[in-house]
C-alpha atoms as a PDB file:
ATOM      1  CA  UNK A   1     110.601 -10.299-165.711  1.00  0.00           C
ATOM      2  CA  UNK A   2     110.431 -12.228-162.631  1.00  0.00           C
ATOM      3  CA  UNK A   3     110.930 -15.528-164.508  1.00  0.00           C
ATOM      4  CA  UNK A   4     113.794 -14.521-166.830  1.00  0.00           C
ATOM      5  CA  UNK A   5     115.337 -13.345-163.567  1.00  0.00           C
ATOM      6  CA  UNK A   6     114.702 -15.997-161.747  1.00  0.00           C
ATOM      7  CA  UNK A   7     116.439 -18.522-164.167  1.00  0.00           C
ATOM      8  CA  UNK A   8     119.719 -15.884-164.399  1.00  0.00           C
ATOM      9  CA  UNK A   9     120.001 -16.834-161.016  1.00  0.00           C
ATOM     10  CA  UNK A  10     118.943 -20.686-160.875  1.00  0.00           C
ATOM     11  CA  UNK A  11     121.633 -20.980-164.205  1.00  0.00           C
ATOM     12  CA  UNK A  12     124.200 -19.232-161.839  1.00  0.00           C
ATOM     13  CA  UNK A  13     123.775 -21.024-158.813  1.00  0.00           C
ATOM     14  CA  UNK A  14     123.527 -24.439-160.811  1.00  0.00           C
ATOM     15  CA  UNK A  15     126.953 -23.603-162.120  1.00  0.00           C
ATOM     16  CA  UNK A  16     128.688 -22.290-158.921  1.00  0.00           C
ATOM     17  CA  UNK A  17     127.133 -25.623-156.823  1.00  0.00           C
ATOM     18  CA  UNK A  18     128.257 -27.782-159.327  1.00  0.00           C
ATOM     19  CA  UNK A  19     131.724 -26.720-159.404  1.00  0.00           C
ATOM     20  CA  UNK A  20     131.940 -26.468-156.052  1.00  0.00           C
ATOM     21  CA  UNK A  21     130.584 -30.296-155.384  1.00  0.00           C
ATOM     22  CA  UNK A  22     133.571 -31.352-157.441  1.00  0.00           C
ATOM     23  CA  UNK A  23     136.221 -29.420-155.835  1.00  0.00           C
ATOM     24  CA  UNK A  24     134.771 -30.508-152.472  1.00  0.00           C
ATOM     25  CA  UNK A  25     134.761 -34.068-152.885  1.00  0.00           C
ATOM     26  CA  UNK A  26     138.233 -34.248-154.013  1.00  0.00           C
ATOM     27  CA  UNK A  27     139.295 -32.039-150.961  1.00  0.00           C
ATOM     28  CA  UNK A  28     137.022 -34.674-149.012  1.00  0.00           C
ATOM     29  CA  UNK A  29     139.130 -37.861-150.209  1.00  0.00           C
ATOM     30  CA  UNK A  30     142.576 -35.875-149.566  1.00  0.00           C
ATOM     31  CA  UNK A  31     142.149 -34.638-146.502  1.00  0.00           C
ATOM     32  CA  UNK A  32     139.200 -36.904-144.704  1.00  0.00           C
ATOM     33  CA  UNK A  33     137.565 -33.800-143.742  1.00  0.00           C
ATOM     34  CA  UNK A  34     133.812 -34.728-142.184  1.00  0.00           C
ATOM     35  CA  UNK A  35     132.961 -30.998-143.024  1.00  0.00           C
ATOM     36  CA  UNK A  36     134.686 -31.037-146.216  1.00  0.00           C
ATOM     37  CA  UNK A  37     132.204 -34.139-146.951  1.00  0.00           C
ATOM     38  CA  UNK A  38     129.054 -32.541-145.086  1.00  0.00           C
ATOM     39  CA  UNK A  39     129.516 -29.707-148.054  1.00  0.00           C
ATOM     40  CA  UNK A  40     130.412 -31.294-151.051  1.00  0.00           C
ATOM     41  CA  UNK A  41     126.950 -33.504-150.138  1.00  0.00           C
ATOM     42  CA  UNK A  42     125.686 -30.110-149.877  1.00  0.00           C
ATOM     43  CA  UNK A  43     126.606 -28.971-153.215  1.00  0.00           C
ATOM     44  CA  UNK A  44     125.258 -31.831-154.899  1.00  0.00           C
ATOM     45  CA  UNK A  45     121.883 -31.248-153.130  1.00  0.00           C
ATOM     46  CA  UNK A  46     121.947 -27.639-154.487  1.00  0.00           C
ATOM     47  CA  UNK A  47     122.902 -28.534-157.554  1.00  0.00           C
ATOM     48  CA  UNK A  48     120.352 -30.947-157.752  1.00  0.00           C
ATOM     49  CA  UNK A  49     117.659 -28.061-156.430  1.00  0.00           C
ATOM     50  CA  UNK A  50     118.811 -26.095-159.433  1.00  0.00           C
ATOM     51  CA  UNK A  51     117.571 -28.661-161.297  1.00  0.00           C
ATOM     52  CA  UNK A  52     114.143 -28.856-159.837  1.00  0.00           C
ATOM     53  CA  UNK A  53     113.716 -25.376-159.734  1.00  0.00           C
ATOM     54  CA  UNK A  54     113.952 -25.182-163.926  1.00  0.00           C
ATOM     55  CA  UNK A  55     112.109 -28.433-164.380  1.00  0.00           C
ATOM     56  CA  UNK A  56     109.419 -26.653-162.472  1.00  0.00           C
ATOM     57  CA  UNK A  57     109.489 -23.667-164.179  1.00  0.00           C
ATOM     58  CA  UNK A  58     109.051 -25.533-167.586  1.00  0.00           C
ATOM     59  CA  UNK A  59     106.161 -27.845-166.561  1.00  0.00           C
ATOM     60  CA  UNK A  60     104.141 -24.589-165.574  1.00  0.00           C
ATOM     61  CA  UNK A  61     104.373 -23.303-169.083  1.00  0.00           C
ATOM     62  CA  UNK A  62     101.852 -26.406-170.199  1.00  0.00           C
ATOM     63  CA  UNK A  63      98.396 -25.249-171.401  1.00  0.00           C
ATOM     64  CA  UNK A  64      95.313 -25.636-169.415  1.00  0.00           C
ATOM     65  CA  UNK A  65      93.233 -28.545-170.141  1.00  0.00           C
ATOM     66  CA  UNK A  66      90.365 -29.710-168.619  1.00  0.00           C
ATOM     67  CA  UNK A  67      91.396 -31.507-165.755  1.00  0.00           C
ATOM     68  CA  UNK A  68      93.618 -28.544-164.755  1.00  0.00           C
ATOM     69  CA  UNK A  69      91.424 -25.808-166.191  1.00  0.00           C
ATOM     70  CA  UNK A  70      93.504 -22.800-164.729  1.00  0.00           C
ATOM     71  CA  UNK A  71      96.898 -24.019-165.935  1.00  0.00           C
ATOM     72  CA  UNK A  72      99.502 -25.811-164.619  1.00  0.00           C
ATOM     73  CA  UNK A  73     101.655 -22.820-162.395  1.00  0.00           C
ATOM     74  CA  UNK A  74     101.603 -24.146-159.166  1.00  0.00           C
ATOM     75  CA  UNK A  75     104.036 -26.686-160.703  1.00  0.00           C
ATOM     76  CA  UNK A  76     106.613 -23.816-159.850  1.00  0.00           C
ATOM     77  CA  UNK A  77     105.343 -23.579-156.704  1.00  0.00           C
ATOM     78  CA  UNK A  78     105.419 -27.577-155.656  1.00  0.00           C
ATOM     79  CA  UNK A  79     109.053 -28.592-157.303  1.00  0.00           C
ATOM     80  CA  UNK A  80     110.326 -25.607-154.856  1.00  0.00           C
ATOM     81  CA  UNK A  81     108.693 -27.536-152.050  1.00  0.00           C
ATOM     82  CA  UNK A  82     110.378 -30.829-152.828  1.00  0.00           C
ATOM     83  CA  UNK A  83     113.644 -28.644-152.726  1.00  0.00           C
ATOM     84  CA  UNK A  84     113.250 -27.620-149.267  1.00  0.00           C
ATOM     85  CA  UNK A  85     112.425 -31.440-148.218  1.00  0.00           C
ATOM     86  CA  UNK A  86     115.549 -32.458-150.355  1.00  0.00           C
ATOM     87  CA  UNK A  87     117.757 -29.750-148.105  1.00  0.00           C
ATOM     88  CA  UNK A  88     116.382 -31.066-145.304  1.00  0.00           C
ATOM     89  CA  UNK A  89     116.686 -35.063-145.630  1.00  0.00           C
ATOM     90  CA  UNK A  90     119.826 -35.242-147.648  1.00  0.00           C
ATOM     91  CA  UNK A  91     121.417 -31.816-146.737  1.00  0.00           C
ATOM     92  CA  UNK A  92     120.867 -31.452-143.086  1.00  0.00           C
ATOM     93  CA  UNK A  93     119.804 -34.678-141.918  1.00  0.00           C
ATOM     94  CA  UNK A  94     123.209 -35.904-144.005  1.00  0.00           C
ATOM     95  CA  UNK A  95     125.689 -33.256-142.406  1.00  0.00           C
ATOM     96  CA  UNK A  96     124.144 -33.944-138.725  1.00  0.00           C
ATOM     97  CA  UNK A  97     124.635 -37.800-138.900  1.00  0.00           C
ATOM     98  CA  UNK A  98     128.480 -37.499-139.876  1.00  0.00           C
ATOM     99  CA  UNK A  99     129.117 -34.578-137.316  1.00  0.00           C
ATOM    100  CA  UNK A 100     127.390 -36.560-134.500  1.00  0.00           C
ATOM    101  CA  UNK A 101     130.071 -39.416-135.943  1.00  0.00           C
ATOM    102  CA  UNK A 102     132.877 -37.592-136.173  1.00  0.00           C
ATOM    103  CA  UNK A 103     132.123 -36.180-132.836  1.00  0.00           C
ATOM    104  CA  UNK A 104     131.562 -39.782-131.199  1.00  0.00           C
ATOM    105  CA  UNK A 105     135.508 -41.216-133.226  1.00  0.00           C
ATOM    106  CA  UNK A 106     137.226 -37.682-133.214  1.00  0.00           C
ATOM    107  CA  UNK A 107     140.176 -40.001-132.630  1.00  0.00           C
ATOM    108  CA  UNK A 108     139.921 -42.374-135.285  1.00  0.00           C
ATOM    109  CA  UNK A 109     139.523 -39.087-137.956  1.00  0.00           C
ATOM    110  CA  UNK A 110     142.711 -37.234-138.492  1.00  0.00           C
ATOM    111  CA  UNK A 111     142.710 -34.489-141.075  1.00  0.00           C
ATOM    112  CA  UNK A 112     145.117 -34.833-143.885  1.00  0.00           C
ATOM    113  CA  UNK A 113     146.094 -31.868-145.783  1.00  0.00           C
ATOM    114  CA  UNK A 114     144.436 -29.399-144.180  1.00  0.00           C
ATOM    115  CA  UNK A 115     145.626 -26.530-146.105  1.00  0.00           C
ATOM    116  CA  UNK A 116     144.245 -27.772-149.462  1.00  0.00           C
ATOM    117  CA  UNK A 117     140.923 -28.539-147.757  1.00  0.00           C
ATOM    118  CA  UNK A 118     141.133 -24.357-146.876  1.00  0.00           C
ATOM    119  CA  UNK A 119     141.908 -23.733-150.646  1.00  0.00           C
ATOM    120  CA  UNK A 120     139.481 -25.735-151.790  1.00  0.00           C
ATOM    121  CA  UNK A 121     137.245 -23.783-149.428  1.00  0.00           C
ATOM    122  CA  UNK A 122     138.065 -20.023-150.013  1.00  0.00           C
ATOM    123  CA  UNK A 123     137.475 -20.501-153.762  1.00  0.00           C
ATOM    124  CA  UNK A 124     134.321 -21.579-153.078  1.00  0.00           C
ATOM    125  CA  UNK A 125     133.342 -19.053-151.071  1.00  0.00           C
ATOM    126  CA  UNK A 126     134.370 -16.650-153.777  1.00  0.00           C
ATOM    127  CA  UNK A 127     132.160 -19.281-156.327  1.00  0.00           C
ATOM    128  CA  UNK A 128     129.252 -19.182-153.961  1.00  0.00           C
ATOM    129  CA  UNK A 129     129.139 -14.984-153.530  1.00  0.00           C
ATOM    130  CA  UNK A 130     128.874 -14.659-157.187  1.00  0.00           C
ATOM    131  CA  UNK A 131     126.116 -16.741-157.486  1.00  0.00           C
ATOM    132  CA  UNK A 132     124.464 -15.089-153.906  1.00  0.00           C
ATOM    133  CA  UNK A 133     125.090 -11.996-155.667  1.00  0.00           C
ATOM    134  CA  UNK A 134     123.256 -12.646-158.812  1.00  0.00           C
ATOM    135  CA  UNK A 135     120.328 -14.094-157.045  1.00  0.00           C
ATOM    136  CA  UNK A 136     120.367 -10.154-154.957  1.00  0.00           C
ATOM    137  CA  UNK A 137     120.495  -8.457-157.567  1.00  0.00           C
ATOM    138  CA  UNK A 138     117.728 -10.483-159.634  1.00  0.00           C
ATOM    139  CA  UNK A 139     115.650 -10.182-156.948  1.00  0.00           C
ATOM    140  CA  UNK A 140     115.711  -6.324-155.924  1.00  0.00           C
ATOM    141  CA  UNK A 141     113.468  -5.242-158.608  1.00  0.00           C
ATOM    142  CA  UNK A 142     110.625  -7.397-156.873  1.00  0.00           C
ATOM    143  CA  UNK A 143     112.047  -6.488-153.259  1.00  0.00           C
ATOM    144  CA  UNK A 144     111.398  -3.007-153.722  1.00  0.00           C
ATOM    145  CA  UNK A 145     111.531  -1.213-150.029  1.00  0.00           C
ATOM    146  CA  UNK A 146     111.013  -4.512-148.420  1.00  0.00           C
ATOM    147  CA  UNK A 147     113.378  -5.668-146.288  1.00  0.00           C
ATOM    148  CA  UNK A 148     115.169  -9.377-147.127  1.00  0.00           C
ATOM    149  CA  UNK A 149     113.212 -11.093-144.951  1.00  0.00           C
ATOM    150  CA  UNK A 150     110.407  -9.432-146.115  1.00  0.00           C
ATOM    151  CA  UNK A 151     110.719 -10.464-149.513  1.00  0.00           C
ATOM    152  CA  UNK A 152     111.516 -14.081-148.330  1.00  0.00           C
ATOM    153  CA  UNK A 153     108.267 -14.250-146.638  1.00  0.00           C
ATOM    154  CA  UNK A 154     106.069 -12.569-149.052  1.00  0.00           C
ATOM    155  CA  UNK A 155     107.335 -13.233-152.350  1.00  0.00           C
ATOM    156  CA  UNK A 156     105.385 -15.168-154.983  1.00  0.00           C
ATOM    157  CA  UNK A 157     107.803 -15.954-156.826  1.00  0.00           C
ATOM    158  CA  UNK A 158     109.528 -19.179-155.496  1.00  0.00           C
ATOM    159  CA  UNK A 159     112.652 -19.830-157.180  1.00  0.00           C
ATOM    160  CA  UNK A 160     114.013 -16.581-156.069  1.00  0.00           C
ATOM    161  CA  UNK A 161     113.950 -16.875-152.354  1.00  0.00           C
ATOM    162  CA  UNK A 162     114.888 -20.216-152.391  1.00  0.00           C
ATOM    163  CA  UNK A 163     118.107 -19.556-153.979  1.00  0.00           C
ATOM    164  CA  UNK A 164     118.892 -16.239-151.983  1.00  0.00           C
ATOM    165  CA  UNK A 165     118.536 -19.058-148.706  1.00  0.00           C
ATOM    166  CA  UNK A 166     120.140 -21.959-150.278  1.00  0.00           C
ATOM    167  CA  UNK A 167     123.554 -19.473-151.663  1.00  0.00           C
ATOM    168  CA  UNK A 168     123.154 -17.572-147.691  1.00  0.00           C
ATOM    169  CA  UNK A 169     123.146 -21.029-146.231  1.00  0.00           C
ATOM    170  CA  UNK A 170     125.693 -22.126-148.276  1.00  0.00           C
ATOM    171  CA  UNK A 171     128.217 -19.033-147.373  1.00  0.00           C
ATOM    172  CA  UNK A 172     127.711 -19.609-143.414  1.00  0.00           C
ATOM    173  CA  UNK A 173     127.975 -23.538-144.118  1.00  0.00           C
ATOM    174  CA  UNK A 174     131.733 -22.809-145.781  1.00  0.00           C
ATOM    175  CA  UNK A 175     132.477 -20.255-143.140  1.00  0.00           C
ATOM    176  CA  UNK A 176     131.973 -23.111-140.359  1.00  0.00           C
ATOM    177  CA  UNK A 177     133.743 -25.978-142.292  1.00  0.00           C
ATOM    178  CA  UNK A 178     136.055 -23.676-142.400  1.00  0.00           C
ATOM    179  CA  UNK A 179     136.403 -22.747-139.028  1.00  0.00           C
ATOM    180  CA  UNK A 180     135.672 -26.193-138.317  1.00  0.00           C
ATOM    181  CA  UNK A 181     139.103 -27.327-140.453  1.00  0.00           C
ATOM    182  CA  UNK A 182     140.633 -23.713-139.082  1.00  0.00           C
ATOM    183  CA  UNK A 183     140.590 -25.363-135.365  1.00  0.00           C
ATOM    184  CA  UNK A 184     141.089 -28.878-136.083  1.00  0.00           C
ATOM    185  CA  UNK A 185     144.689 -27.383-137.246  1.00  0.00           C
ATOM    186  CA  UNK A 186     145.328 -24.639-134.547  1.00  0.00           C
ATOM    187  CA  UNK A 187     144.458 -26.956-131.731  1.00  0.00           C
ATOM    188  CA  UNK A 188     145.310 -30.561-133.259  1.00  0.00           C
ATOM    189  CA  UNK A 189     141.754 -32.144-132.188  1.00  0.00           C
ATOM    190  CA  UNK A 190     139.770 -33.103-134.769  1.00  0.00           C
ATOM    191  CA  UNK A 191     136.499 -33.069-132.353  1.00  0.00           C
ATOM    192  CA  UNK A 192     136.572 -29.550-134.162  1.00  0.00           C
ATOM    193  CA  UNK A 193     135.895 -30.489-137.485  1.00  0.00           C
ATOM    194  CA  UNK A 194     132.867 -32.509-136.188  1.00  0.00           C
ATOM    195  CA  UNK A 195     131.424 -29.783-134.513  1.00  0.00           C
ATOM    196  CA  UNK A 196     131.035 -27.533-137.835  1.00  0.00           C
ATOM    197  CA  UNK A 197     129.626 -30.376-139.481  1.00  0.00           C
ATOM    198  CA  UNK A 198     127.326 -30.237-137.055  1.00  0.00           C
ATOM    199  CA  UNK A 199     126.483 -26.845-137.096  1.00  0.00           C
ATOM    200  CA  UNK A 200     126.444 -27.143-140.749  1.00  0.00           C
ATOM    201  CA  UNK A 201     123.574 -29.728-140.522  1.00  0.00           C
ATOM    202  CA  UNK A 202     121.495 -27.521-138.057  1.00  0.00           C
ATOM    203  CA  UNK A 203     121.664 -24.677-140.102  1.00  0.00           C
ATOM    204  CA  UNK A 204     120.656 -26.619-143.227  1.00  0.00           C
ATOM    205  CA  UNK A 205     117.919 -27.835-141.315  1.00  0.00           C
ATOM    206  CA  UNK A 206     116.803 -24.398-139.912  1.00  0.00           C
ATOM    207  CA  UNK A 207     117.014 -22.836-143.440  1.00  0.00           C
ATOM    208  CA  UNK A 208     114.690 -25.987-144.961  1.00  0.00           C
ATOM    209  CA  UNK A 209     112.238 -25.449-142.538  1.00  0.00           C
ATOM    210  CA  UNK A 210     111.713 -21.367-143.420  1.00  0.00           C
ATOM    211  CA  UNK A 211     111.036 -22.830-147.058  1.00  0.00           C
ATOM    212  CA  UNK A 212     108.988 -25.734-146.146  1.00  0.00           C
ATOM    213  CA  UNK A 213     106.537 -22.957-144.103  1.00  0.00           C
ATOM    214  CA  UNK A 214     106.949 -20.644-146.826  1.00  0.00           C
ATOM    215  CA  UNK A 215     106.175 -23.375-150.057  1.00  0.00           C
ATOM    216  CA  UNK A 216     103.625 -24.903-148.297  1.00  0.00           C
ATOM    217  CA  UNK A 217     101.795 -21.735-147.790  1.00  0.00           C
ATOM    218  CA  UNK A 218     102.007 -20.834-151.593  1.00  0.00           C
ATOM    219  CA  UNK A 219     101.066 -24.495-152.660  1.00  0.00           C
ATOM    220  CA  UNK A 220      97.428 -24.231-150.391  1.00  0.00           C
ATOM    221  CA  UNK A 221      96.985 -20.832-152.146  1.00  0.00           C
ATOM    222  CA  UNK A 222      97.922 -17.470-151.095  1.00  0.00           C
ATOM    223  CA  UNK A 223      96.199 -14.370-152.158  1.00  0.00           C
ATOM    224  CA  UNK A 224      97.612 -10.787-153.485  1.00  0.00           C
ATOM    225  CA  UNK A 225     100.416  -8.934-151.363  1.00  0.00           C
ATOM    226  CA  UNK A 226      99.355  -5.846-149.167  1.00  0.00           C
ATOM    227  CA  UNK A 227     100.188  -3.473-151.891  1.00  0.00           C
ATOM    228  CA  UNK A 228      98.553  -5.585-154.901  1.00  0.00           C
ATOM    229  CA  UNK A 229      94.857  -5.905-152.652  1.00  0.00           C
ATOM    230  CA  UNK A 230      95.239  -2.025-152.285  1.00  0.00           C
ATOM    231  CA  UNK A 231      95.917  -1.152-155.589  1.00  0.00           C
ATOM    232  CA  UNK A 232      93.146  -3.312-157.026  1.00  0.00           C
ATOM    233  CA  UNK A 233      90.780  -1.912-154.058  1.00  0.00           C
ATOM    234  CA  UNK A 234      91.785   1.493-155.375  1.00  0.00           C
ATOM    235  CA  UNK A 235      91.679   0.513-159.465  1.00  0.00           C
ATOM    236  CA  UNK A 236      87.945  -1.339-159.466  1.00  0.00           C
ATOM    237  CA  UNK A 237      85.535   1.080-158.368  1.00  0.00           C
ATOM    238  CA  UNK A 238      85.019   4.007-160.918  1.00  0.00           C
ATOM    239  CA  UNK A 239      82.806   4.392-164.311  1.00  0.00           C
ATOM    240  CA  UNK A 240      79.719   2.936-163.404  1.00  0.00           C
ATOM    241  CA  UNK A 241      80.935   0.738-160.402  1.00  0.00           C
ATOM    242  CA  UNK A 242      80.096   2.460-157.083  1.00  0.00           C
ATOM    243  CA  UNK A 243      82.134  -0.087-154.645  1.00  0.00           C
ATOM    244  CA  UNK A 244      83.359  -3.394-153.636  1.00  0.00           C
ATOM    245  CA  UNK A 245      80.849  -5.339-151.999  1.00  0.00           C
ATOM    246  CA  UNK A 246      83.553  -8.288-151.160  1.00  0.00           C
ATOM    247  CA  UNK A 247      86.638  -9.441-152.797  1.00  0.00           C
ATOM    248  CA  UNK A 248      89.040 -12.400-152.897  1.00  0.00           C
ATOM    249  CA  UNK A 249      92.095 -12.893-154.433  1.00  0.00           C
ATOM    250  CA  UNK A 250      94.419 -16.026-154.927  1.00  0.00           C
ATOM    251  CA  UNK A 251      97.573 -16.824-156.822  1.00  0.00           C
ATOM    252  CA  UNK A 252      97.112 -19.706-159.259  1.00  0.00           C
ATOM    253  CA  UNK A 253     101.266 -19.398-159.817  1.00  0.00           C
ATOM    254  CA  UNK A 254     103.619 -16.821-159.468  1.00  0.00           C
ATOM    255  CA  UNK A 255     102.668 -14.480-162.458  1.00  0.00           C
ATOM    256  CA  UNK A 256      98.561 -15.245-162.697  1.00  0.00           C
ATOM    257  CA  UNK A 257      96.495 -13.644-160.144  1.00  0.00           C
ATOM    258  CA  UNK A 258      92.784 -14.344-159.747  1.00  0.00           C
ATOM    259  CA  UNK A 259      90.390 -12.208-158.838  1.00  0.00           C
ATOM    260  CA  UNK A 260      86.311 -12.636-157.916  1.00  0.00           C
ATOM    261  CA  UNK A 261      84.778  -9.817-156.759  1.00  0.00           C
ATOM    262  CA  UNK A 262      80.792  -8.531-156.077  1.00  0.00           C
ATOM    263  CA  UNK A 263      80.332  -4.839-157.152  1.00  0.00           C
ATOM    264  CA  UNK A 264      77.637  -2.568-156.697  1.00  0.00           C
ATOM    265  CA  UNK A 265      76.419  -1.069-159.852  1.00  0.00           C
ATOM    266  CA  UNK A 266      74.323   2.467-159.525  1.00  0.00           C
ATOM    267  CA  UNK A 267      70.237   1.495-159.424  1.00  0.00           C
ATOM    268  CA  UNK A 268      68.553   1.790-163.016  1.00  0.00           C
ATOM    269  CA  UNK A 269      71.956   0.244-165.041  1.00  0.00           C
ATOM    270  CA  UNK A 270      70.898  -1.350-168.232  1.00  0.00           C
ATOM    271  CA  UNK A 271      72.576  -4.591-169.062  1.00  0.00           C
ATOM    272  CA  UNK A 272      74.544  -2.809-171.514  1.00  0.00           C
ATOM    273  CA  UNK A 273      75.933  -0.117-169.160  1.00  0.00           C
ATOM    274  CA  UNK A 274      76.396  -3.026-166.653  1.00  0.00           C
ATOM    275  CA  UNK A 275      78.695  -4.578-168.939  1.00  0.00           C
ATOM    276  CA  UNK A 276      80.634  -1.764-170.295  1.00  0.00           C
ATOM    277  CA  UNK A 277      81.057  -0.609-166.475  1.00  0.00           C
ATOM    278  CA  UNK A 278      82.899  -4.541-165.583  1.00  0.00           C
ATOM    279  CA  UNK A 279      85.064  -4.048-168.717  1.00  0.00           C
ATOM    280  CA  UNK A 280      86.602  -0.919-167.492  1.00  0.00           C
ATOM    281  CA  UNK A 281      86.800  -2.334-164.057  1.00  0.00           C
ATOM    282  CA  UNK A 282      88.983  -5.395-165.522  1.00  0.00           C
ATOM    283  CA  UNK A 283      91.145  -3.023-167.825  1.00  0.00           C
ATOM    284  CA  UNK A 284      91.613  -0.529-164.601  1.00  0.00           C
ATOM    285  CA  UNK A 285      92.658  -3.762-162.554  1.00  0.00           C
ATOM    286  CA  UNK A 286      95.096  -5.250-165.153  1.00  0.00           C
ATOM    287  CA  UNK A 287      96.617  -1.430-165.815  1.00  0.00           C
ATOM    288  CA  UNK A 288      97.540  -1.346-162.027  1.00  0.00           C
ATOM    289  CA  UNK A 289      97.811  -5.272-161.340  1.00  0.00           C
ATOM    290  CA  UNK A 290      99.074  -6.523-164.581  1.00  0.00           C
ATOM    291  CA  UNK A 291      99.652 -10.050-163.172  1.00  0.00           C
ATOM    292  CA  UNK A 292      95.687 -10.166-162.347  1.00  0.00           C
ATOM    293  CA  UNK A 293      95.297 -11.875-165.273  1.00  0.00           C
ATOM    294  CA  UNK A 294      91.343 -14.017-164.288  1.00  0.00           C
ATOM    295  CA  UNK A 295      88.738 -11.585-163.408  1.00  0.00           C
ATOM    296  CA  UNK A 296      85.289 -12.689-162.116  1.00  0.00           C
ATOM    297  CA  UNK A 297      83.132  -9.859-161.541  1.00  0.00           C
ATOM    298  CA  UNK A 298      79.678 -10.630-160.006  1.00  0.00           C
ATOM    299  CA  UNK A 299      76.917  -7.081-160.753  1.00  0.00           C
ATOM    300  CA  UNK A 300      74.918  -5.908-157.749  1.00  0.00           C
ATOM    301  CA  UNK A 301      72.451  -3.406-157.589  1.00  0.00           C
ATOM    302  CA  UNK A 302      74.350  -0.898-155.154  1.00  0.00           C
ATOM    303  CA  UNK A 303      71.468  -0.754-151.678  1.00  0.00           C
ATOM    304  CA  UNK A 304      73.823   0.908-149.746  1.00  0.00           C
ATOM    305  CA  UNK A 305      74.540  -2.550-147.967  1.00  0.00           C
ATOM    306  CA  UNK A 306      78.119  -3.657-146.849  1.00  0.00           C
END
């Protein structure tokens, strides 16, 4: 589910961003707009992201072979890191270096048309909430209770979070080139429309940041959620296992969980009962974990050690 929804919303985003990047460009060569520019780069990053995001998501489908033994998911997991470095060089990094500019030669800048760069701007904020939208309501079947943020942070799935941030970002981004153009008008400076470039970039930069963090932590390997380690916890012990001497999970990509765990089997267990008891264990886990898809279970003769 969580890969048919994520590519609803990657499909939806790629279409709004590259609509948008069109319409923003032209607005950019009418009017000279720095912020008008700063977005439709913007865009084009995104739309480019989109891009990444389903190229990843069809490399992780190859089989395992022997040089990559557990599969290739993390592939998922690494294109969604270059996206955040790709919204950070040529989004922010971009939108900062012509704000700074147009900041520095207000004077020499002069919007032209300002009304069709607002147009041009209001439809795609309506363009970009649709797409925001989508990605929400993909993602609140794996949100649960969690709170946004939450999911951002703990979310295994990459694609979705990244696209919640990247449509978010790009909402606030059109709300300050708009402003940006919005003052430039009202006052006649266009220091103005430098400044929400400018703002634009930082908050591009800010936003790549929270994913870099984030991807970087899934690509070094991150183990099952609070809920998943409690509900496997609760699932293994039972029909011949007594407890969980230790336990460690990891995520080798978002829908394949791996578990290795040492169990302490009651004193006396044949080897038959032994492995009849770590069967039932696995089909317990799976039943209430279905994405712990490797088991490793090592028998112990239960001591009454921890």
């Amino acid at each position: 589910m969580s890969a048919e929804g994520s590519k609803k919303a990657i499909f939806a985003a790629l279409t709004a961003n590259a609509g948008i990047a069109i319409a923003k460009f032209i607005g950019w060569a009418i009017t000279g707009s720095s912020s008008m520019l700063a977005e439709g780069v913007h865009s084009i990053a995104d739309t480019s992201n989109q891009g990444l995001l389903l190229l990843g998501q069809n490399r992780s489908k190859r089989e395992a072979d022997r040089l990559h033994p557990f599969g290739y998911g993390r592939d998922r997991y690494f294109y969604s890191f270059v996206v955040a470095l790709v919204i950070f060089s040529l989004g922010s990094l971009f939108a900062i270096y012509e704000g700074v500019h147009k900041i520095q030669h207000a004077g020499d800048h002069e919007l032209e048309s300002p009304y069709v760069a607002i147009a041009i701007l209001v439809v795609a904020i309506a363009l970009e909430g649709y797409s925001f939208l989508t990605a929400m309501k993909e993602s609140r079947p794996l949100k649960g209770s969690s709170s946004w943020w939450q999911f951002i942070r703990n979310a295994r799935t990459p694609e979705l979070p990244v696209v919640l941030l990247e449509d978010s970002g790009a909402l606030i981004g059109l709300v300050l080139a708009l402003a940006g153009v919005g003052l430039s008008m009202a006052t006649g400076d266009p220091v103005w429309d430098g400044i929400g470039t400018l703002c634009i970039g930082v908050l591009l930069g800010m936003i790549a940041i929270v994913l870099i963090v984030e991807m970087k932590s899934l690509l070094i390997g991150e183990g099952a959620t609070d809920d998943e380690d409690a509900a496997i916890r609760t699932a293994l012990p039972g029909d011949g296992v007594d407890r969980i001497i230790h336990m460690k999970t990891q995520y080798l990509g978002p829908d394949e969980l791996m578990l290795a765990a040492k169990i302490a089997i009651a004193p006396g267990s044949d080897a038959t009962s032994i492995a009849k008891a770590i069967d039932a264990a696995e089909a317990r886990v799976r039943a209430a974990v279905p994405q712990t898809r490797v088991i490793y279970l090592e028998p112990d003769i239960d001591r009454g050690e921890p």
